[in-house]
N, C-alpha and C. Protein backbone atom coordinates (compact mmCIF):
# COMPACT_ATOMS: atom_id res chain seq x y z
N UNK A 1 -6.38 38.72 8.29
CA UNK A 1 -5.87 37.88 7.21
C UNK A 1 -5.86 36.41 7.64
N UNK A 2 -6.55 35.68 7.02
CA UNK A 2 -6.86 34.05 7.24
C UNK A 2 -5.41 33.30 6.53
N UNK A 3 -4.39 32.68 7.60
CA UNK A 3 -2.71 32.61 7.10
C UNK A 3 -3.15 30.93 6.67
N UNK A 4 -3.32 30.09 5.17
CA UNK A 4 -3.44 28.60 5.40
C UNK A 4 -2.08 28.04 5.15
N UNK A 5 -1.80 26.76 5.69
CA UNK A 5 -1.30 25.97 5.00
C UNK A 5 -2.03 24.44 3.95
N UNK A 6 -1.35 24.58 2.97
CA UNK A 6 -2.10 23.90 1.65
C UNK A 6 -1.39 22.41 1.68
N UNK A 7 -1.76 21.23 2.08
CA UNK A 7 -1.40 20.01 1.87
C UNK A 7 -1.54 18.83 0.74
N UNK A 8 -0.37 18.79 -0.07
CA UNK A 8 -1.03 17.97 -1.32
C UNK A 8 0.14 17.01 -1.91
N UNK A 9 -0.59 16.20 -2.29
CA UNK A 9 0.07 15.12 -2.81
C UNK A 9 0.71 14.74 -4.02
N UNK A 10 -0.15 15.83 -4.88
CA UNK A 10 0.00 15.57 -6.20
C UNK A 10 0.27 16.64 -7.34
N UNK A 11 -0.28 16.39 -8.18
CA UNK A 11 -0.36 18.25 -9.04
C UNK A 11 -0.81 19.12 -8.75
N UNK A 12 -1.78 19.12 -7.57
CA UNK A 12 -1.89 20.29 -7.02
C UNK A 12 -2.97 21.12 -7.84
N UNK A 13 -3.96 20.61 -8.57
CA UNK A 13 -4.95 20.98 -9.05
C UNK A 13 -5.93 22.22 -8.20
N UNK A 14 -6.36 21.77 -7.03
CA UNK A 14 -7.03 21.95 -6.18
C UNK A 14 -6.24 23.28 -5.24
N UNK A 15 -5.26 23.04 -5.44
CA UNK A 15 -4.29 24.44 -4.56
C UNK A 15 -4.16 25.32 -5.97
N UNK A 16 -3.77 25.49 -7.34
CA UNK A 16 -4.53 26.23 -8.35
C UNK A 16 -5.80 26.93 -8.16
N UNK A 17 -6.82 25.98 -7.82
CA UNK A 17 -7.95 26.83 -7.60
C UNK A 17 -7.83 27.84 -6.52
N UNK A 18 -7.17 27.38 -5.15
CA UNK A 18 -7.16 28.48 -4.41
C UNK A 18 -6.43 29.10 -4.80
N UNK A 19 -5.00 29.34 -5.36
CA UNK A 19 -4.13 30.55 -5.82
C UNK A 19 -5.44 31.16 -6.45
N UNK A 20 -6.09 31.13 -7.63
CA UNK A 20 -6.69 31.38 -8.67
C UNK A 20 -7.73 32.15 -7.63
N UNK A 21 -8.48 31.46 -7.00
CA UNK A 21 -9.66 32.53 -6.39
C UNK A 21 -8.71 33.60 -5.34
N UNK A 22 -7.64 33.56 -4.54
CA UNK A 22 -6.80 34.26 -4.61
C UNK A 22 -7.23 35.97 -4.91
N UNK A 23 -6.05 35.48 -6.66
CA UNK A 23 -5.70 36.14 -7.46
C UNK A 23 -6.64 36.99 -7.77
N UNK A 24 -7.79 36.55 -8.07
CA UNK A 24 -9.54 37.72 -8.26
C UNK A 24 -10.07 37.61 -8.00
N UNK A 25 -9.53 37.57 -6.13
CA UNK A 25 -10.19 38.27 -5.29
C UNK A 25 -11.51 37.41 -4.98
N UNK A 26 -12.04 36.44 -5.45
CA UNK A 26 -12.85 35.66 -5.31
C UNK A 26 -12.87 34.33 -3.66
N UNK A 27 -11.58 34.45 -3.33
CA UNK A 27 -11.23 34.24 -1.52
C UNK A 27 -10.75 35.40 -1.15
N UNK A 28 -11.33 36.23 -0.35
CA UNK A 28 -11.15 37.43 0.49
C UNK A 28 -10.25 37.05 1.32
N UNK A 29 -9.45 38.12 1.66
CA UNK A 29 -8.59 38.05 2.92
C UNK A 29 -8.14 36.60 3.38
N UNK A 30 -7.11 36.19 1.99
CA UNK A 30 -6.31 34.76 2.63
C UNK A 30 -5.35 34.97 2.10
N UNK A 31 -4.15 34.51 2.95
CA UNK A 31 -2.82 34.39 1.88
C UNK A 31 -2.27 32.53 2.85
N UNK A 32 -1.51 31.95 1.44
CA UNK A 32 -1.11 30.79 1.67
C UNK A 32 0.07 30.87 2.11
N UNK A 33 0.33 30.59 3.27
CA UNK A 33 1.60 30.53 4.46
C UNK A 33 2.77 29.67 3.34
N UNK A 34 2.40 28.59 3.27
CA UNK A 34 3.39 27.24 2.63
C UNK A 34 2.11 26.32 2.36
N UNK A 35 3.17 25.77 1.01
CA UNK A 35 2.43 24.14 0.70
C UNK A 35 3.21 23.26 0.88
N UNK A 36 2.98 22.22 1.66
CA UNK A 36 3.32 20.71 2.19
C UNK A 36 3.03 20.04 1.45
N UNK A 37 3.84 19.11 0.93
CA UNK A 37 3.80 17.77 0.14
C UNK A 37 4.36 16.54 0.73
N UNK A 38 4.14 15.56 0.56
CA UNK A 38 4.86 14.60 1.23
C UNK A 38 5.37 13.64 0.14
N UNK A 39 5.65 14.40 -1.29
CA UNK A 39 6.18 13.81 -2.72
C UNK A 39 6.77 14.38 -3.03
N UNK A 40 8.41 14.57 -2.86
CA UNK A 40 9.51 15.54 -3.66
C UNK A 40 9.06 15.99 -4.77
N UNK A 41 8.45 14.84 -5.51
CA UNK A 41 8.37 15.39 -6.88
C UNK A 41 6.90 15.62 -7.75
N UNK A 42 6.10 16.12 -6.25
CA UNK A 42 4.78 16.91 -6.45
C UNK A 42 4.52 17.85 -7.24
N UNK A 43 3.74 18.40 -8.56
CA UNK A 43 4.06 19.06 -9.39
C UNK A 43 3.08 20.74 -8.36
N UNK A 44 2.59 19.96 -7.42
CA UNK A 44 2.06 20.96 -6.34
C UNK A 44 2.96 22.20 -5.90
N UNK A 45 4.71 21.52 -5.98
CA UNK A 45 5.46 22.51 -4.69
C UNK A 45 5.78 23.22 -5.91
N UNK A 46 5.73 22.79 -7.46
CA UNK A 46 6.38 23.40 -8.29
C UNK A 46 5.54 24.96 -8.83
N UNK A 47 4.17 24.70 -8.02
CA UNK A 47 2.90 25.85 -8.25
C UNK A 47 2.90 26.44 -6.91
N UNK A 48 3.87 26.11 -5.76
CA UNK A 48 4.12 27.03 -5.02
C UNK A 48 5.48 28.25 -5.30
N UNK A 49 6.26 26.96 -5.40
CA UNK A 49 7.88 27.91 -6.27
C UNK A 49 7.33 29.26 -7.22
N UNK A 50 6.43 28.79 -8.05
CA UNK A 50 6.41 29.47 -8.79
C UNK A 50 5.50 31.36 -8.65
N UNK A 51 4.64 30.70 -7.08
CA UNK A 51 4.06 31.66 -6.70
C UNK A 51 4.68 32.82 -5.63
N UNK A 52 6.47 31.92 -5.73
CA UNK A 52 6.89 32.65 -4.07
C UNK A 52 6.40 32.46 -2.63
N UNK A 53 5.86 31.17 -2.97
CA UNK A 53 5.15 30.15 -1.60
C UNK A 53 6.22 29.51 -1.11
N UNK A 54 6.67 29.47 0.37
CA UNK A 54 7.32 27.96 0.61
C UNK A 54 6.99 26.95 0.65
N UNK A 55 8.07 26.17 0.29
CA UNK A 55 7.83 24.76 -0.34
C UNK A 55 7.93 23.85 0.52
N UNK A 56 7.67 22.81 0.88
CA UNK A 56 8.17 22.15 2.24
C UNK A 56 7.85 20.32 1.92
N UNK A 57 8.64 19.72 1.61
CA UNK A 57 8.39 18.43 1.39
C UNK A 57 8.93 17.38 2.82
N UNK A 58 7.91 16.46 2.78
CA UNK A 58 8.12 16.02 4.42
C UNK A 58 7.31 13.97 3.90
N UNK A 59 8.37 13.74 3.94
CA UNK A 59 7.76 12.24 3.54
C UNK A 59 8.17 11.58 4.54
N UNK A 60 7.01 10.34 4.51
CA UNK A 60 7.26 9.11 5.55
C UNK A 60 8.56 8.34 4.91
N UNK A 61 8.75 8.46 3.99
CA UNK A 61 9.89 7.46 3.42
C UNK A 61 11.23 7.94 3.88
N UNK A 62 11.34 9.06 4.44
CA UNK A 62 12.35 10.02 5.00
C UNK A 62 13.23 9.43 6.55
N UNK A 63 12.05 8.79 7.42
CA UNK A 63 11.69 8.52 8.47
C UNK A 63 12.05 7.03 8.88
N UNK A 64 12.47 6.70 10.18
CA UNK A 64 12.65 5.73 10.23
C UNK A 64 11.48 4.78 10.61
N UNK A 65 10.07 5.60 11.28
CA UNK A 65 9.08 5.01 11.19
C UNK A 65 7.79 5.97 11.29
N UNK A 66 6.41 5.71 11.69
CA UNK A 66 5.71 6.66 11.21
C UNK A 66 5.53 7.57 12.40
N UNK A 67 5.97 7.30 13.47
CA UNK A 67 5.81 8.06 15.11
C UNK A 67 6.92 9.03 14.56
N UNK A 68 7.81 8.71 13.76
CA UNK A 68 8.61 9.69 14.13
C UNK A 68 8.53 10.88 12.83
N UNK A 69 8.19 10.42 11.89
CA UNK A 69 7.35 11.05 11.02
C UNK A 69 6.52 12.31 11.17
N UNK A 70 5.40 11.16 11.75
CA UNK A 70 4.28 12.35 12.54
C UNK A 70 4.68 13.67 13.46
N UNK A 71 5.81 13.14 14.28
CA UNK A 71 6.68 14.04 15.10
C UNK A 71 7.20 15.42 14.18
N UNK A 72 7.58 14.83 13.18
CA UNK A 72 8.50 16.41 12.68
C UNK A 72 7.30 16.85 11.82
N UNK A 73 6.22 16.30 11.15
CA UNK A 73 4.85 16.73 10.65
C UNK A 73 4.06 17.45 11.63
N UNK A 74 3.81 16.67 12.62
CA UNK A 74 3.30 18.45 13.88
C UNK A 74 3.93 19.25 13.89
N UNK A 75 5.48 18.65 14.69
CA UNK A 75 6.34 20.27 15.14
C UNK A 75 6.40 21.18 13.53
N UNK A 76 6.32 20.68 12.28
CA UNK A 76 6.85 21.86 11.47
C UNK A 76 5.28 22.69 11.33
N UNK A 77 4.14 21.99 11.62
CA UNK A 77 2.55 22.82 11.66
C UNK A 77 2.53 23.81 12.73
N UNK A 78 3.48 23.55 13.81
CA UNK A 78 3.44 24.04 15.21
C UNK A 78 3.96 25.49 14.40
N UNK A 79 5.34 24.55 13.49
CA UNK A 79 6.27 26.04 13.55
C UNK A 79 5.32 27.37 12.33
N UNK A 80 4.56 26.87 11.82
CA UNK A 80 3.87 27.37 10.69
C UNK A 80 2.84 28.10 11.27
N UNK A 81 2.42 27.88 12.19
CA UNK A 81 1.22 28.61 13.19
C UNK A 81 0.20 28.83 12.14
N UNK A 82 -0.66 28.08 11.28
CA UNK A 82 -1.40 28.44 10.37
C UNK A 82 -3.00 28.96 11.19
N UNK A 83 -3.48 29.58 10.76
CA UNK A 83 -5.51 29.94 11.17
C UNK A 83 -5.83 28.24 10.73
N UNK A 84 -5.43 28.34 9.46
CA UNK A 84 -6.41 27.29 8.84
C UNK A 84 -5.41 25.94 7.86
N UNK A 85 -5.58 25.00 7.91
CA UNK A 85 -4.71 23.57 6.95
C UNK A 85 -5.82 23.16 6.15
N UNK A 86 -5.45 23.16 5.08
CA UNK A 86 -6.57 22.57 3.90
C UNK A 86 -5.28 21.58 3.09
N UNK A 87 -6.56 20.08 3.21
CA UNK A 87 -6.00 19.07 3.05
C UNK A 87 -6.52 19.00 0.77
N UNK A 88 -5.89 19.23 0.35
CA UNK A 88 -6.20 18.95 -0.55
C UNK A 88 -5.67 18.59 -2.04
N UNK A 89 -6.21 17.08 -1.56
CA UNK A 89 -5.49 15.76 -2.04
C UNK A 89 -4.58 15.30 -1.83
N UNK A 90 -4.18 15.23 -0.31
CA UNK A 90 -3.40 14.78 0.76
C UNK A 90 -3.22 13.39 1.25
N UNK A 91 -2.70 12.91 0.53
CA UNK A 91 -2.95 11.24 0.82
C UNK A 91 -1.84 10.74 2.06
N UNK A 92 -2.14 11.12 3.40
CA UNK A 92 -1.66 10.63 4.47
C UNK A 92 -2.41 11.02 5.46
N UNK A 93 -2.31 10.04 6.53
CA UNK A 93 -3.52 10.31 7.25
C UNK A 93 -2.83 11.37 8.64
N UNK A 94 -3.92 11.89 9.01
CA UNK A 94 -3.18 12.98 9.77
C UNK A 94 -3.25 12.57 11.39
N UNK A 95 -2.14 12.78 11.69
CA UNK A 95 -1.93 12.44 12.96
C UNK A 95 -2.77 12.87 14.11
N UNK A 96 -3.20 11.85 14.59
CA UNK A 96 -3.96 12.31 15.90
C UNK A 96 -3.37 13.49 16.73
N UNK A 97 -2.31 13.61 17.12
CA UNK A 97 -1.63 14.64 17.83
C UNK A 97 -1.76 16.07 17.00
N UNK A 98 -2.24 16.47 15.23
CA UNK A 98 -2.07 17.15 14.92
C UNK A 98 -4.03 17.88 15.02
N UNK A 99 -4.16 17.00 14.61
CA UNK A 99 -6.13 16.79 15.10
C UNK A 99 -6.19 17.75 15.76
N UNK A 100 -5.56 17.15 17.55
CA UNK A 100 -5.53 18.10 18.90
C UNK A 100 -5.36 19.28 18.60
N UNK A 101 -4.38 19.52 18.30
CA UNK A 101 -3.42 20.75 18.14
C UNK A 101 -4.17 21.61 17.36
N UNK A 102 -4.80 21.60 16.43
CA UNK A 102 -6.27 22.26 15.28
C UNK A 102 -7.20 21.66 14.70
N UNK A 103 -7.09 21.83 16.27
CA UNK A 103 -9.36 20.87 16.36
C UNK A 103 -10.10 22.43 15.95
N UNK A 104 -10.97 21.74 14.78
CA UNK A 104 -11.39 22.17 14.23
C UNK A 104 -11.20 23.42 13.04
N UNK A 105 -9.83 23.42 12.93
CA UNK A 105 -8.94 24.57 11.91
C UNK A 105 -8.64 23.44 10.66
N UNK A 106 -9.00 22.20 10.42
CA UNK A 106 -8.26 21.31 9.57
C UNK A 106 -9.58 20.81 8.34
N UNK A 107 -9.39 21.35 7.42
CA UNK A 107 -10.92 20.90 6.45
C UNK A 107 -9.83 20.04 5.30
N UNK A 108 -11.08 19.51 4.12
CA UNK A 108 -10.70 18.33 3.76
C UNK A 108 -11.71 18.35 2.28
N UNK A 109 -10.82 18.08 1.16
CA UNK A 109 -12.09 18.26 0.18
C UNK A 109 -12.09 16.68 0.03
N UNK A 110 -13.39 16.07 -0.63
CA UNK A 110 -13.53 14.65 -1.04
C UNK A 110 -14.02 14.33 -2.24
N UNK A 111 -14.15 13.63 -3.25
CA UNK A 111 -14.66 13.39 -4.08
C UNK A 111 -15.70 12.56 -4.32
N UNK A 112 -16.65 12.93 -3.29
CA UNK A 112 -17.79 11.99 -3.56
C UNK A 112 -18.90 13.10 -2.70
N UNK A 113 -20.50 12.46 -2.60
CA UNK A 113 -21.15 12.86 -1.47
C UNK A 113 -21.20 12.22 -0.63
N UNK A 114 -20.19 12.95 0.28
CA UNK A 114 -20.71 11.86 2.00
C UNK A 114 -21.51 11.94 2.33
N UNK A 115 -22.10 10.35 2.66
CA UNK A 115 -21.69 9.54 3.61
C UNK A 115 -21.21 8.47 2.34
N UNK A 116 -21.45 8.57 1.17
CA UNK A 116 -21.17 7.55 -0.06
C UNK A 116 -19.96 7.87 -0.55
N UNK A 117 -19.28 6.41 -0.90
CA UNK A 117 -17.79 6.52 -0.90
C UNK A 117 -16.73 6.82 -0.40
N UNK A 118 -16.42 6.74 0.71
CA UNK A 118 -15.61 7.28 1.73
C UNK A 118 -15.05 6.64 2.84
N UNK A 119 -14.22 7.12 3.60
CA UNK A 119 -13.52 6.25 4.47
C UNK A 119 -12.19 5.49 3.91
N UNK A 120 -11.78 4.55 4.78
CA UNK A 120 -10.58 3.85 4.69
C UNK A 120 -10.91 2.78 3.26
N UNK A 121 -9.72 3.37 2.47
CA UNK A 121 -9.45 2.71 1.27
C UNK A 121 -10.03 3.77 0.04
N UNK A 122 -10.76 4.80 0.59
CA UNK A 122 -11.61 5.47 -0.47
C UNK A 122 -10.66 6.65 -0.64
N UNK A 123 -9.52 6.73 -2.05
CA UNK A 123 -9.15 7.64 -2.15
C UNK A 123 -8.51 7.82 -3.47
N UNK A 124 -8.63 9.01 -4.28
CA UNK A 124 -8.40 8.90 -5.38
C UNK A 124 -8.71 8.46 -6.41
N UNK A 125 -8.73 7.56 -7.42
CA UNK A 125 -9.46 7.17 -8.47
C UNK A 125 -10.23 5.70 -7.66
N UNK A 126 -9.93 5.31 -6.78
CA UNK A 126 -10.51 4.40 -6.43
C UNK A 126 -12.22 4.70 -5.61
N UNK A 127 -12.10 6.09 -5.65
CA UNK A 127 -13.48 6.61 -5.02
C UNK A 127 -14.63 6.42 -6.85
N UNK A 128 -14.18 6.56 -7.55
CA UNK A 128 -14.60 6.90 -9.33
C UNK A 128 -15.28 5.81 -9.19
N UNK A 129 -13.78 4.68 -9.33
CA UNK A 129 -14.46 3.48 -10.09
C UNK A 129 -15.83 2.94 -9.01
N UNK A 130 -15.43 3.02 -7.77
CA UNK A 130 -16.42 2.32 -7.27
C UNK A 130 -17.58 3.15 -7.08
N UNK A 131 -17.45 4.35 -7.57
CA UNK A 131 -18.64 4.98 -7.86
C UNK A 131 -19.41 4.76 -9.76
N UNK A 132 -18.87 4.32 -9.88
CA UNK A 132 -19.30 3.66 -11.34
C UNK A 132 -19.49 2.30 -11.26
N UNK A 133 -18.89 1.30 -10.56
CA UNK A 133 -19.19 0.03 -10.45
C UNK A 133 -20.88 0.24 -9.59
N UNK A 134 -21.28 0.86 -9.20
CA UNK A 134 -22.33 1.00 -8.52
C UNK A 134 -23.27 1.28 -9.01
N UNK A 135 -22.98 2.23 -9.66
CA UNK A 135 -24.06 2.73 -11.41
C UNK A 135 -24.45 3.74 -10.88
N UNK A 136 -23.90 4.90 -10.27
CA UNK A 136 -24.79 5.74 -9.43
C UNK A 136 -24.90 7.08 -10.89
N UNK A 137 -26.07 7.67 -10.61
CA UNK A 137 -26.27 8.84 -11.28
C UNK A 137 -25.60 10.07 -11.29
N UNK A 138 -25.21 9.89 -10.16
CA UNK A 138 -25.13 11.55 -9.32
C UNK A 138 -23.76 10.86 -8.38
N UNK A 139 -22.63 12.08 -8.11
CA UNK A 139 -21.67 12.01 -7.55
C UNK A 139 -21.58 13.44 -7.02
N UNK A 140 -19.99 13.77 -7.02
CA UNK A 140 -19.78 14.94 -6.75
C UNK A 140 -19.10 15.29 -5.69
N UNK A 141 -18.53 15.92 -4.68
CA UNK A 141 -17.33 16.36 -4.05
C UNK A 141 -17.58 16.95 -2.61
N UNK A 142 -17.17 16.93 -1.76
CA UNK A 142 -17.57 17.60 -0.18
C UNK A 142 -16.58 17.88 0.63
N UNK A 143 -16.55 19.16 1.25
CA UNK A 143 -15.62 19.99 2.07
C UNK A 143 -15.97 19.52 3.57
N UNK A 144 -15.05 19.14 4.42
CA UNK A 144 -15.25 18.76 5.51
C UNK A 144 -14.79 18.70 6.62
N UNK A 145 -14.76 18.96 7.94
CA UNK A 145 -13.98 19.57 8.81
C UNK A 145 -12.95 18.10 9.48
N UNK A 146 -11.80 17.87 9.58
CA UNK A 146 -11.04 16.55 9.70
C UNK A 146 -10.99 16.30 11.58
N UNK A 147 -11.54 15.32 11.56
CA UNK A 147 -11.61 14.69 12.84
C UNK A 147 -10.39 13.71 13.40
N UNK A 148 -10.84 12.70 14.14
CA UNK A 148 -9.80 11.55 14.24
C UNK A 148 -10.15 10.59 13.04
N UNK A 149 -11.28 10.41 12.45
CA UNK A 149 -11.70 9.56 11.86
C UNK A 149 -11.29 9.86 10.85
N UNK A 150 -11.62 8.87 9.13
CA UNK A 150 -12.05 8.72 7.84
C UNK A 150 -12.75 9.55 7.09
N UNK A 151 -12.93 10.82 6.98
CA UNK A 151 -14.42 11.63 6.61
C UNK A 151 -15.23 11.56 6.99
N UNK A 152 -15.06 11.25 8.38
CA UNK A 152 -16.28 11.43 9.49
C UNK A 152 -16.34 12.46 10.17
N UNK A 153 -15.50 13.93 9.85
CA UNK A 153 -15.91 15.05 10.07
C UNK A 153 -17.17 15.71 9.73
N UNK A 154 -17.63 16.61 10.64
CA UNK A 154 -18.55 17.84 10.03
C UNK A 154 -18.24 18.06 9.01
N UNK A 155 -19.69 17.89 7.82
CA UNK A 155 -19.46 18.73 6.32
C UNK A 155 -19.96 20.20 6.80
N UNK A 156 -19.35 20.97 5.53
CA UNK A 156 -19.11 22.47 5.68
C UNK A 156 -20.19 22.55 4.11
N UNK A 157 -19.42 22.25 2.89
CA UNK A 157 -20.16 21.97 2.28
C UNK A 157 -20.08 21.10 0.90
N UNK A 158 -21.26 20.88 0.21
CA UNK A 158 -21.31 19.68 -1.09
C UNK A 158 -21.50 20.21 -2.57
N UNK A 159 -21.47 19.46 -3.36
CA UNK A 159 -21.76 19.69 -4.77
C UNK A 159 -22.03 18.76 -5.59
N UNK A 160 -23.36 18.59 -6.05
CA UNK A 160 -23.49 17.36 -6.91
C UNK A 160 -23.24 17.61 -8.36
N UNK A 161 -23.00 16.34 -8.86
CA UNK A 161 -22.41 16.32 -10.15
C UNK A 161 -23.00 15.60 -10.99
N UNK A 162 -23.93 15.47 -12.14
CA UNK A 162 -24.41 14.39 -12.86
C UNK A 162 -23.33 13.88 -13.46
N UNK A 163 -23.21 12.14 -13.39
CA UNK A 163 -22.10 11.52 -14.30
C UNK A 163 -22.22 11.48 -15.54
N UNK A 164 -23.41 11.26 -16.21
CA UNK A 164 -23.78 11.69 -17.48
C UNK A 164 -22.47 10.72 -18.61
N UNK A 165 -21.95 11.07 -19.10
CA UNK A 165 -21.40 10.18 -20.28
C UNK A 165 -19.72 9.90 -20.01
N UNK A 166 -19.43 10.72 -18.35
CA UNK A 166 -18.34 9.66 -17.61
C UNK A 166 -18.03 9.03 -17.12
N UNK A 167 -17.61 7.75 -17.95
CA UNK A 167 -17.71 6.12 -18.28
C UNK A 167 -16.66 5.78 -18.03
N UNK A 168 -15.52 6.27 -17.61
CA UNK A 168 -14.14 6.09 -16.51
C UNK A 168 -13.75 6.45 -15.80
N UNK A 169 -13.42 6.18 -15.03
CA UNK A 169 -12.90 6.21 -13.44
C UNK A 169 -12.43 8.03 -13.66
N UNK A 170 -10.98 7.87 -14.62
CA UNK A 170 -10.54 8.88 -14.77
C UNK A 170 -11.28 10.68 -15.71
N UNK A 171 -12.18 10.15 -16.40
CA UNK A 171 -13.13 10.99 -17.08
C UNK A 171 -14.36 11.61 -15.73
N UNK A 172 -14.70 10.54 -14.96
CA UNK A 172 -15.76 11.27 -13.96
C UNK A 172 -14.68 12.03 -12.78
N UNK A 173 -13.69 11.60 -12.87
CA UNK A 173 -12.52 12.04 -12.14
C UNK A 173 -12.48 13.78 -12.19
N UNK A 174 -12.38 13.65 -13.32
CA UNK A 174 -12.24 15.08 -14.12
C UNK A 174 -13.14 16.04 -13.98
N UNK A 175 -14.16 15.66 -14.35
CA UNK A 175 -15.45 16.02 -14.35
C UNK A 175 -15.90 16.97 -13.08
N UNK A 176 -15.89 15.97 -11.87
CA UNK A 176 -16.26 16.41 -10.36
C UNK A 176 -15.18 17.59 -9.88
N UNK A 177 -13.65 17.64 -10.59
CA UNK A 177 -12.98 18.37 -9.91
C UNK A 177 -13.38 19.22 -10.55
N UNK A 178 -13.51 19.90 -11.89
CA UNK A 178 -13.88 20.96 -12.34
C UNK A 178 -15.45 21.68 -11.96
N UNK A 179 -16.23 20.20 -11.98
CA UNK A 179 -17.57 20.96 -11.30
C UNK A 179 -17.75 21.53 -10.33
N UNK A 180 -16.94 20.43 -9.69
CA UNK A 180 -17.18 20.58 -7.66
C UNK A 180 -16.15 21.10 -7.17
N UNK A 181 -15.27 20.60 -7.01
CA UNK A 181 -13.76 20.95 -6.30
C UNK A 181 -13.65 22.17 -6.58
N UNK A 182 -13.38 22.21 -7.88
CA UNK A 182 -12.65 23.80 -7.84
C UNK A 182 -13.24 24.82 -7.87
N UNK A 183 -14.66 24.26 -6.75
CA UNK A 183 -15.70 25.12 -6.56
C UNK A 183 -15.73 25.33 -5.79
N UNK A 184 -16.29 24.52 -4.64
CA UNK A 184 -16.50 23.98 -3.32
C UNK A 184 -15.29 24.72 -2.21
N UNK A 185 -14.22 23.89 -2.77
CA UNK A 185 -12.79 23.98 -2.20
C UNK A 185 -12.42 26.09 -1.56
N UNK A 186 -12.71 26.82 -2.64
CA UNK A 186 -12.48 27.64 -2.59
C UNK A 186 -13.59 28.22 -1.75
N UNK A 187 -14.72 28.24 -1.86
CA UNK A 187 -16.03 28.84 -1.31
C UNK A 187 -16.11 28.68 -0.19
N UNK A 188 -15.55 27.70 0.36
CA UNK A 188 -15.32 26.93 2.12
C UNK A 188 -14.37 28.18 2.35
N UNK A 189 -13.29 28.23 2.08
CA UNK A 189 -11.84 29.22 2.36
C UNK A 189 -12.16 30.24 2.84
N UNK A 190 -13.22 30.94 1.80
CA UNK A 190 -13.40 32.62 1.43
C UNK A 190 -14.70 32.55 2.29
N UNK A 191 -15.68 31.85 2.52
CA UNK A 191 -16.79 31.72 3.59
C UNK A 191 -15.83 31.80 5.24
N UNK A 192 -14.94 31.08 5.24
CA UNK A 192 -14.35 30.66 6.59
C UNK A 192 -13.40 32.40 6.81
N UNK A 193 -12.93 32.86 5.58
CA UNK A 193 -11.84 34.03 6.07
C UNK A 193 -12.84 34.99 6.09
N UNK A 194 -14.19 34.99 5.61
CA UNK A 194 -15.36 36.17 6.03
C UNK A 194 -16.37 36.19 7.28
N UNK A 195 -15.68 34.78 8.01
CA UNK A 195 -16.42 34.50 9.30
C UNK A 195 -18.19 33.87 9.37
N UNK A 196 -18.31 33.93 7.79
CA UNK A 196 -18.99 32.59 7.49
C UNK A 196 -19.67 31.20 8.40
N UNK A 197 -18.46 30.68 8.24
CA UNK A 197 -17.99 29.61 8.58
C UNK A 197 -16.80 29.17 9.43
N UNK A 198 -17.46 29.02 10.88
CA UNK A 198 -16.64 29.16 12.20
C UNK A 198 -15.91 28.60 12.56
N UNK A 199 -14.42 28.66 12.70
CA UNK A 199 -13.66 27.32 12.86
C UNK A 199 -12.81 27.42 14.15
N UNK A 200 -12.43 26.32 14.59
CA UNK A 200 -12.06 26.47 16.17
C UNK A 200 -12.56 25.71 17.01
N UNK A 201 -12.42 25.29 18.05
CA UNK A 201 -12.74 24.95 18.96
C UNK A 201 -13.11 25.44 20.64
N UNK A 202 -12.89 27.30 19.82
CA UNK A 202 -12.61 27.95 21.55
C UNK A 202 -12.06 27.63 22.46
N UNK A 203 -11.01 26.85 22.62
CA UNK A 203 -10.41 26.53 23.49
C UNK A 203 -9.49 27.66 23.94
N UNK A 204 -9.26 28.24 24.99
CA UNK A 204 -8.20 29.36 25.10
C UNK A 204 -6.88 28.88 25.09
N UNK A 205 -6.48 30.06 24.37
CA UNK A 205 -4.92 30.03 23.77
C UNK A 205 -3.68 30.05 25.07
């Protein structure tokens, strides 16, 4: 049984899809440990509550600074012993010390095709617009293994998306998560808990 923990920021769109592939059986052999938010009022923890998931909210605003932050954000991953952390739509950057600790257990969905759009500053609707200020044709979403860097991990895998007649930030927004994301996202999971897709670092335990 592949045990994740689910990290999210927001409504939790993207952790839906995994309950959902879940539910029929469409991710084999996973169950979700806890979802982490770092927004009390994430409509994410409210789609864990509701699943009999623990809930676990952990904000920097909590903290008297971000070292110490990061501190109770490892030790509670430590205490969670997850296989696998899927970052999705996790808007904080993850601590180097947690990196170490699951090198290579930590994937990451994105809303664009990397190597386009991405990195520091690229997150959320701000990946859209400047993918529309650009005029690009084609967009779309990518699963990726989280390094020290920006989305400079190993991709696992992509999905392109024609933009076609979405002409706002928030409309192509939409678009990619239903095409891609809540595609992608799940197929990485259920590839990785069927041994698929190898995660780890071999390092002995």
């Amino acid at each position: 049984m592949l045990e994740i923990v689910v990290c999210v920021s927001g409504g939790g769109t993207n952790l839906q899809a995994i309950l959902d592939g879940i539910h029929k059986g469409t991710i084999a052999n996973t169950k979700i440990k806890a979802v982490i938010s770092n927004n009390k009022n994430a409509y994410a923890l409210q789609r864990a509550r509701e699943n009999a998931i623990e809930e676990i909210c952990i904000s920097p605003r909590d903290f008297e600074n971000r070292e110490s932050f990061n501190k109770s954000f490892c030790e509670t991953m430590r205490q969670l012993k997850p296989d696998l952390i899927v970052l999705a739509g996790f808007l904080v950057n993850i601590p180097k010390e947690m990196v170490e600790d699951f090198r290579g257990r930590i994937i990451n969905i994105h809303p664009s095709l990397i190597p386009s759009f991405c990195g520091v500053g690229y997150y959320g609707l701000k990946v859209h617009e400047a993918a529309l200020a650009r005029g690009v044709k084609v967009s779309g979403a990518t699963v990726h293994f989280v390094d020290e860097g920006t989305d400079t991990g190993p991709i696992l895998l992509q999905k392109a998306v024609e933009v076609g007649e979405a002409v706002t930030p928030e409309a192509l927004q939409r678009k990619i998560m239903e095409e891609a994301e809540w595609v992608i996202l799940p197929q990485a999971i259920d590839e990785i808990a069927k041994g698929k897709i190898l995660i780890g670092d071999n390092r002995e335990e």
